[in-house]
Protein backbone atom coordinates (compact mmCIF):
# COMPACT_ATOMS: atom_id res chain seq x y z
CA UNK A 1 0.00 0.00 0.00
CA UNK A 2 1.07 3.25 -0.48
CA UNK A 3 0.48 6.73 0.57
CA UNK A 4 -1.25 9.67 -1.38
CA UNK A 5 -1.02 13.33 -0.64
CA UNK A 6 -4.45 14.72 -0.89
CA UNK A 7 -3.09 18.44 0.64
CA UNK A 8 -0.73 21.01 -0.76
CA UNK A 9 2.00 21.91 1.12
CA UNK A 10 -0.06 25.30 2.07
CA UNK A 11 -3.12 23.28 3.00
CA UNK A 12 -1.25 21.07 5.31
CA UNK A 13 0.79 23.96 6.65
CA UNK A 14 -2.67 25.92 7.18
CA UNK A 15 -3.53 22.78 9.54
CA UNK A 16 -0.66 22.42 11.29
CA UNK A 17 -1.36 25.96 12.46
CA UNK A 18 -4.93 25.26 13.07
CA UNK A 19 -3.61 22.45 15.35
CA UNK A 20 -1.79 25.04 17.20
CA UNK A 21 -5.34 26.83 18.67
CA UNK A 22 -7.68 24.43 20.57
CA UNK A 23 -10.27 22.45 18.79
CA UNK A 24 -13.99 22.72 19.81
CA UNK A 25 -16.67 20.26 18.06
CA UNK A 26 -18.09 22.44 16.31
CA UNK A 27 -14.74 23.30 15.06
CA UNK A 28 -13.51 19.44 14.87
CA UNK A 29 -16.93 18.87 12.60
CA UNK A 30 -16.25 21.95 10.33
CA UNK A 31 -12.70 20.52 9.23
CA UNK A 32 -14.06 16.77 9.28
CA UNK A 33 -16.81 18.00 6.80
CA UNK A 34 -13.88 19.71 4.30
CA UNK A 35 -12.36 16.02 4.61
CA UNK A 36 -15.07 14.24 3.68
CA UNK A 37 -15.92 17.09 0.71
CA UNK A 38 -12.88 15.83 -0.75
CA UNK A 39 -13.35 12.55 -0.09
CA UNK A 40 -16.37 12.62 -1.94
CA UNK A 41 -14.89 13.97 -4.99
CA UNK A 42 -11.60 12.01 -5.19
CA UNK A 43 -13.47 8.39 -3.88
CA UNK A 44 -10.89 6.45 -5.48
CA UNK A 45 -7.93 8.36 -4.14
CA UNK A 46 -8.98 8.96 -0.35
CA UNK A 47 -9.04 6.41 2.61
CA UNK A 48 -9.76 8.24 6.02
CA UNK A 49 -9.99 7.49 9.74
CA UNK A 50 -11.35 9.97 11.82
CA UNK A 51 -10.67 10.30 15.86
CA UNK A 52 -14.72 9.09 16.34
CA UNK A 53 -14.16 6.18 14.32
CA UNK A 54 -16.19 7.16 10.68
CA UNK A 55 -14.39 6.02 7.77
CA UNK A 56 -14.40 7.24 4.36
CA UNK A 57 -14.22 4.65 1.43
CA UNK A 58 -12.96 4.69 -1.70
CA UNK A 59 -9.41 3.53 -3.18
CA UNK A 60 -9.25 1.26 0.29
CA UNK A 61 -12.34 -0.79 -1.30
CA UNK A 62 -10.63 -0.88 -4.30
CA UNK A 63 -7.60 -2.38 -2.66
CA UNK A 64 -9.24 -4.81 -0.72
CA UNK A 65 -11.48 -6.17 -2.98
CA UNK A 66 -8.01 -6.15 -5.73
CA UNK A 67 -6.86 -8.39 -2.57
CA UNK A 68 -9.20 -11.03 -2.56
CA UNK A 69 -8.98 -11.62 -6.37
């Protein structure tokens, strides 16, 4: 398996700083909802875990079902 970068550099620099402040829900569901955006529109290309648990299918079907063949 491999890994695929679904952020620019910016993007993942603008989190790292968003990491920096503290996180409320209503925060933590605002940036889980961009994730899942993009999830949505890259489905084969995007495989996500998120702290509650949800996952967020796509290319990880793909792979397991390539798996089983």
């Amino acid at each position: 398996m491999g890994e695929i970068e679904i952020l620019t550099h910016e993007e993942q620099v603008i989190i790292v700083n968003r990491s920096s402040t503290s996180i409320t829900e209503d925060y933590y569901q605002c940036f889980v909802s961009e994730i899942r955006k993009f999830a949505s529109e890259h489905p084969d290309a995007t495989a996500l875990v998120s702290r509650k648990g949800k996952w967020t299918y796509g290319w990880l079907e793909n792979r397991a079902r390539s798996c089983i063949e």
